[in-house]
N, C-alpha and C. Protein backbone atom coordinates (compact mmCIF):
# COMPACT_ATOMS: atom_id res chain seq x y z
N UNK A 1 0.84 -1.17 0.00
CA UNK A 1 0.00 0.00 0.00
C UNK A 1 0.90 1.24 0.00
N UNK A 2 0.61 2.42 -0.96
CA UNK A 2 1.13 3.10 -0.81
C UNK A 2 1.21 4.29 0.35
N UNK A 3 1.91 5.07 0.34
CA UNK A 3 1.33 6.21 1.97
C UNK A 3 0.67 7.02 1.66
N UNK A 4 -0.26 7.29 2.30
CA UNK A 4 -1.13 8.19 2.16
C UNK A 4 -0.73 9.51 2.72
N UNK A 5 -1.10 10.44 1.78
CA UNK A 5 -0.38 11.67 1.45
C UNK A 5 -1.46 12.59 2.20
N UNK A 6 -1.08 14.10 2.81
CA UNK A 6 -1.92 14.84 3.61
C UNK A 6 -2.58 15.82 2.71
N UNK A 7 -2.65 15.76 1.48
CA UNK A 7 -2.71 16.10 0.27
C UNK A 7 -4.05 15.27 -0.23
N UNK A 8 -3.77 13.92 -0.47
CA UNK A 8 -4.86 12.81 -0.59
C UNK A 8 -5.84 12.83 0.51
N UNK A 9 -5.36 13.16 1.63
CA UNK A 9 -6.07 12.94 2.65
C UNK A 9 -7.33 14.10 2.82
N UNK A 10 -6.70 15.45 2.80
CA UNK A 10 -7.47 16.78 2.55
C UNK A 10 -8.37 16.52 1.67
N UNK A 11 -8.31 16.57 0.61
CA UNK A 11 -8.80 16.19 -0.80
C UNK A 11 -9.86 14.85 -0.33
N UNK A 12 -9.70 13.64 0.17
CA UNK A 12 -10.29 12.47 0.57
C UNK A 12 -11.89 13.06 1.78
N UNK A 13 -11.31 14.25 2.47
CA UNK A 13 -11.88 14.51 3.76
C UNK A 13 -13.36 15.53 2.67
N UNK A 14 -12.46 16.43 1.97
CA UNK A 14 -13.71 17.62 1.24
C UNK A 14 -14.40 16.93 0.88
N UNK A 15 -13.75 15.95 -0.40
CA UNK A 15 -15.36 15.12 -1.48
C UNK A 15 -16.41 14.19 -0.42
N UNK A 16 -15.66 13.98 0.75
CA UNK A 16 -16.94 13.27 1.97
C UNK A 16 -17.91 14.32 2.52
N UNK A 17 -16.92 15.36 3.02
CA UNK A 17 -17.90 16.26 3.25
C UNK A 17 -18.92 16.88 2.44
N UNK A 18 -18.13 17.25 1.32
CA UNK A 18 -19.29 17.79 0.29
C UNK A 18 -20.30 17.09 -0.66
N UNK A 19 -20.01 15.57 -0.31
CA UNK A 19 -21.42 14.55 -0.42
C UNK A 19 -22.10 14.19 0.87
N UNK A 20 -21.70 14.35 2.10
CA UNK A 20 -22.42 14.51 3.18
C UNK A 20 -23.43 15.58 2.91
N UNK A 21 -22.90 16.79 2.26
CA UNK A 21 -23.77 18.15 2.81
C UNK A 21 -25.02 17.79 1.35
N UNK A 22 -24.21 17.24 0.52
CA UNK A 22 -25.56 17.08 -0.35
C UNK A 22 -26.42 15.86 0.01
N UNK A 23 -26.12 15.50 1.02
CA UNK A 23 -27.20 14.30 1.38
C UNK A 23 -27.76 14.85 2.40
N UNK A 24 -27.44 15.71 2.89
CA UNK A 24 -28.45 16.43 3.80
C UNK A 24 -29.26 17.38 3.63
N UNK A 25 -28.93 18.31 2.22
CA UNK A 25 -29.71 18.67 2.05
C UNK A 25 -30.89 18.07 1.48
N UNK A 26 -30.91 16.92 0.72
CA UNK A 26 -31.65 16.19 0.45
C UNK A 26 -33.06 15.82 1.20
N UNK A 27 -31.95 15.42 2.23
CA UNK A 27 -32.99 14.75 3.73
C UNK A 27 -33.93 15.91 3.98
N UNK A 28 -33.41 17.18 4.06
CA UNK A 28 -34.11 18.38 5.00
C UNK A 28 -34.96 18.31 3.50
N UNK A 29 -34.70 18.21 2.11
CA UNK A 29 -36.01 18.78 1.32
C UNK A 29 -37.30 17.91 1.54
N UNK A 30 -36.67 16.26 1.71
CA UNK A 30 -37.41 15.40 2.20
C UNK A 30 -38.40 16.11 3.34
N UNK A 31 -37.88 16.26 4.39
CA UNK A 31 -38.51 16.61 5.35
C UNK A 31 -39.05 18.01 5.42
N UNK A 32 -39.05 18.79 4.59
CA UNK A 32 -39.68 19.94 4.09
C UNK A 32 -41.16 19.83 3.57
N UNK A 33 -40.86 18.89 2.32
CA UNK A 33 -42.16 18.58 1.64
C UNK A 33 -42.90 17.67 2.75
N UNK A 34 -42.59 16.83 3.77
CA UNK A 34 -43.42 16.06 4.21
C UNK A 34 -44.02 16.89 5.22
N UNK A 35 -43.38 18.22 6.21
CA UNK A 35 -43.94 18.91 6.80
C UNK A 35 -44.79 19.50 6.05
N UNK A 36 -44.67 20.12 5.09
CA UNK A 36 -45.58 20.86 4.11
C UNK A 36 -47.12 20.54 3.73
N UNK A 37 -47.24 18.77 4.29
CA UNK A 37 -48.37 18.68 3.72
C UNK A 37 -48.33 17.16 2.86
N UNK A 38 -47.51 17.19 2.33
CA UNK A 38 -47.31 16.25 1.25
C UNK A 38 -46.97 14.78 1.19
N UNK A 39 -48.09 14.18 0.74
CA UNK A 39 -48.27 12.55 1.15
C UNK A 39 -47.10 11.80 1.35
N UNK A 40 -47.22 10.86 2.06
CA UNK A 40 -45.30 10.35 2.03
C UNK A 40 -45.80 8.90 1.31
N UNK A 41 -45.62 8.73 -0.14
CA UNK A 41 -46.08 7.80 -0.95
C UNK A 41 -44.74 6.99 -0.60
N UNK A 42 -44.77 5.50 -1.34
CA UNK A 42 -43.76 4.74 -1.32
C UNK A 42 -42.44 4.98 -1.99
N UNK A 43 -42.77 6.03 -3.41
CA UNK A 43 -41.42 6.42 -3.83
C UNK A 43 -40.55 7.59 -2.82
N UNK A 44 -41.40 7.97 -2.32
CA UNK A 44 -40.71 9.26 -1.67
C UNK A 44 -40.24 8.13 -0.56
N UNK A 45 -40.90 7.19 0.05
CA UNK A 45 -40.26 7.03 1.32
C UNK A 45 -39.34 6.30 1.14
N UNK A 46 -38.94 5.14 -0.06
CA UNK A 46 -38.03 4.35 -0.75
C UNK A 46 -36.56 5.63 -1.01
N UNK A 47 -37.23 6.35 -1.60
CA UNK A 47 -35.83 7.97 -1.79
C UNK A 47 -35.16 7.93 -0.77
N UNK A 48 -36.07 8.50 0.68
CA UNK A 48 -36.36 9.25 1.79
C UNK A 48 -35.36 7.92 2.56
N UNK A 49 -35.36 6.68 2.35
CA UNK A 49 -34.50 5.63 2.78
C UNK A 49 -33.21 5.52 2.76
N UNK A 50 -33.27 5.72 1.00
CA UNK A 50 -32.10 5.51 0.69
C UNK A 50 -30.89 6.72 0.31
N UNK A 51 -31.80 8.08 0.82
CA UNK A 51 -30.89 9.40 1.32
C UNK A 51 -29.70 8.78 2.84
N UNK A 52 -30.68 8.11 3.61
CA UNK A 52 -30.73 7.49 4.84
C UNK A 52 -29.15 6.28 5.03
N UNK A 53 -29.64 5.66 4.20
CA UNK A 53 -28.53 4.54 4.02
C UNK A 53 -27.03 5.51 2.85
N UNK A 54 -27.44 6.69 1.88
CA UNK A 54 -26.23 6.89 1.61
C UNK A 54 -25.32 7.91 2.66
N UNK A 55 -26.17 8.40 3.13
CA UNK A 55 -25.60 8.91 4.53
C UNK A 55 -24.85 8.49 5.35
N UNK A 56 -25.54 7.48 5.95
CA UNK A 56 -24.60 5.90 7.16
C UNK A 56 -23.74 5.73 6.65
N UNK A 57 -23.70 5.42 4.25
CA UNK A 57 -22.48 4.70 4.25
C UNK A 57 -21.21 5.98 4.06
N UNK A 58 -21.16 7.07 3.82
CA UNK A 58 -20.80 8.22 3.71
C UNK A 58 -20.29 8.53 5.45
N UNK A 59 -20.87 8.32 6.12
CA UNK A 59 -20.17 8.55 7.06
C UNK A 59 -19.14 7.55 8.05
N UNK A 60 -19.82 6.32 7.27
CA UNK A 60 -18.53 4.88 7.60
C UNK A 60 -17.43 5.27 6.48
N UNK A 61 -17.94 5.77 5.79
CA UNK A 61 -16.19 6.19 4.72
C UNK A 61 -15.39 7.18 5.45
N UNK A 62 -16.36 8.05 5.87
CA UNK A 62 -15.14 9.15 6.97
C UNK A 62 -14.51 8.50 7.98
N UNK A 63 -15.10 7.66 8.52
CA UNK A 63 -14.45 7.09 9.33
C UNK A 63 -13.08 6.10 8.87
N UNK A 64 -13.24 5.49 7.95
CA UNK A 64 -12.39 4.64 7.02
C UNK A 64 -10.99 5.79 6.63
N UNK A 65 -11.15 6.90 6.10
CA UNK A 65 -10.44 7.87 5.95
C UNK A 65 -10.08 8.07 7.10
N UNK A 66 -10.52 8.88 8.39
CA UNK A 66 -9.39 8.93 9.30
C UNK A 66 -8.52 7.87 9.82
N UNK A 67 -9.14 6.61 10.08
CA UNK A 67 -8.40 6.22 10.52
C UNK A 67 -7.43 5.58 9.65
N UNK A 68 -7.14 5.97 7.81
CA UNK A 68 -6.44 5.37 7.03
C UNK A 68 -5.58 6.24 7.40
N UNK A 69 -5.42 7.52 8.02
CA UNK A 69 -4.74 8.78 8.10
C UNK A 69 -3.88 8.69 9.20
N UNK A 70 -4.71 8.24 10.49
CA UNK A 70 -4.29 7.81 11.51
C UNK A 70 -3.02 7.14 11.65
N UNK A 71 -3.58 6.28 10.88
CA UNK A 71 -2.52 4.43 10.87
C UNK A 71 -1.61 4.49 9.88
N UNK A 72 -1.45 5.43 8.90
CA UNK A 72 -0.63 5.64 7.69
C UNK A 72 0.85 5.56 7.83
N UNK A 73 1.79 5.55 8.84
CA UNK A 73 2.80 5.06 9.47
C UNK A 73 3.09 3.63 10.12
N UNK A 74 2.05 3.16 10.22
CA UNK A 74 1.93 2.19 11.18
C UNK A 74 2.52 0.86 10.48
N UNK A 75 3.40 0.66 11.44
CA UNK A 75 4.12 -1.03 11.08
C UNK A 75 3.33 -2.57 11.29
N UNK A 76 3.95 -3.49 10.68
CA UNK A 76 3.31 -4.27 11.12
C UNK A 76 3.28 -4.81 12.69
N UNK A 77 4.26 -4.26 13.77
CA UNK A 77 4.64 -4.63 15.25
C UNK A 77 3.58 -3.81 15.41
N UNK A 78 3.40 -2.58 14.87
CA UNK A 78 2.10 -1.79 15.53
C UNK A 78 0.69 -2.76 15.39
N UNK A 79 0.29 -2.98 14.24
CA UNK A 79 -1.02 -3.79 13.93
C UNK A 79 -0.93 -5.32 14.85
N UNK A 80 0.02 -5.40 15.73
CA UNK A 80 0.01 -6.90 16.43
C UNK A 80 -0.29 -5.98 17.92
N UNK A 81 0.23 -4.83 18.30
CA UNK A 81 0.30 -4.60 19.47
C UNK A 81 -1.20 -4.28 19.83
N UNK A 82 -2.00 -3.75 18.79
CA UNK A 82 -3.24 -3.59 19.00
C UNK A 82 -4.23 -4.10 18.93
N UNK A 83 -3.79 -5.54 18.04
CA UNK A 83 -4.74 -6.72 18.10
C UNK A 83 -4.51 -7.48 19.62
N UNK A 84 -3.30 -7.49 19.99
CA UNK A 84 -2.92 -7.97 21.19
C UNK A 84 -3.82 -6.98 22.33
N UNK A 85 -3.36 -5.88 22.26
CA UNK A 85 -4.33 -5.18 23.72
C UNK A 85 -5.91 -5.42 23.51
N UNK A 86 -6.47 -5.37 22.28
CA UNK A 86 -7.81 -5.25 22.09
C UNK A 86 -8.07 -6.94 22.59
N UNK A 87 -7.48 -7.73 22.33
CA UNK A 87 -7.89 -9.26 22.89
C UNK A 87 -7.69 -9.49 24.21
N UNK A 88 -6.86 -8.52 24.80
CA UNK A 88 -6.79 -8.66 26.67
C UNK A 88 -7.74 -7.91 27.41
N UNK A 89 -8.76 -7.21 26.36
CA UNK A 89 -9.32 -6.39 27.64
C UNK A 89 -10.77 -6.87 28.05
N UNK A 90 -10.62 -7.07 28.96
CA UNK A 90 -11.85 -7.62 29.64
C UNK A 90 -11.95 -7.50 30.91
C-alpha cells in the first residue's frame, strides 16, 4: 500500500464532506415537503431511505479515511500490538 499523502487525505476529507452536505440537504427537502403537507407515498419514502442509508455509508467512509490517516505510518509490530491489547481487555 502506498502512503497516504496529507494532500490525498485533505482532498479524501472535502469530497466526503461535500457529499455529506448534499445528502443532507436532500434529507431536510425530504422533510420539508413532508412537513408541508405532502403525502409520504412509497417512492418518496423508498428515496427518503435511501438518502438514509447513503448517509450511514458516507459517514462509515469518513471514518475509514481517518483512521487510514491515523494508521498511515503504522508497522506491522504496531497492527500486532493492538490486536494484542484489544484481545486482553476484559
Amino acid at each position: 500500500m502506498t502512503k497516504f499523502t496529507k494532500h490525498q487525505y485533505l482532498a479524501a476529507i472535502a469530497a466526503n464532506e461535500a457529499a455529506i452536505e448534499a445528502v443532507k440537504a436532500e434529507l431536510s427537502d425530504y422533510n420539508g415537503r413532508a412537513e408541508a403537507g405532502e403525502k409520504i407515498t412509497e417512492a418518496l419514502s423508498e428515496a427518503w431511505n435511501a438518502a438514509h442509508d447513503r448517509e450511514w455509508a458516507l459517514e462509515q467512509e469518513r471514518f475509514d479515511i481517518e483512521r487510514r490517516w491515523t494508521q498511515r505510518n503504522w508497522t506491522g509490530a504496531d497492527y500486532a500490538f493492538a490486536e494484542l491489547v484489544s484481545a486482553n481487555i476484559d
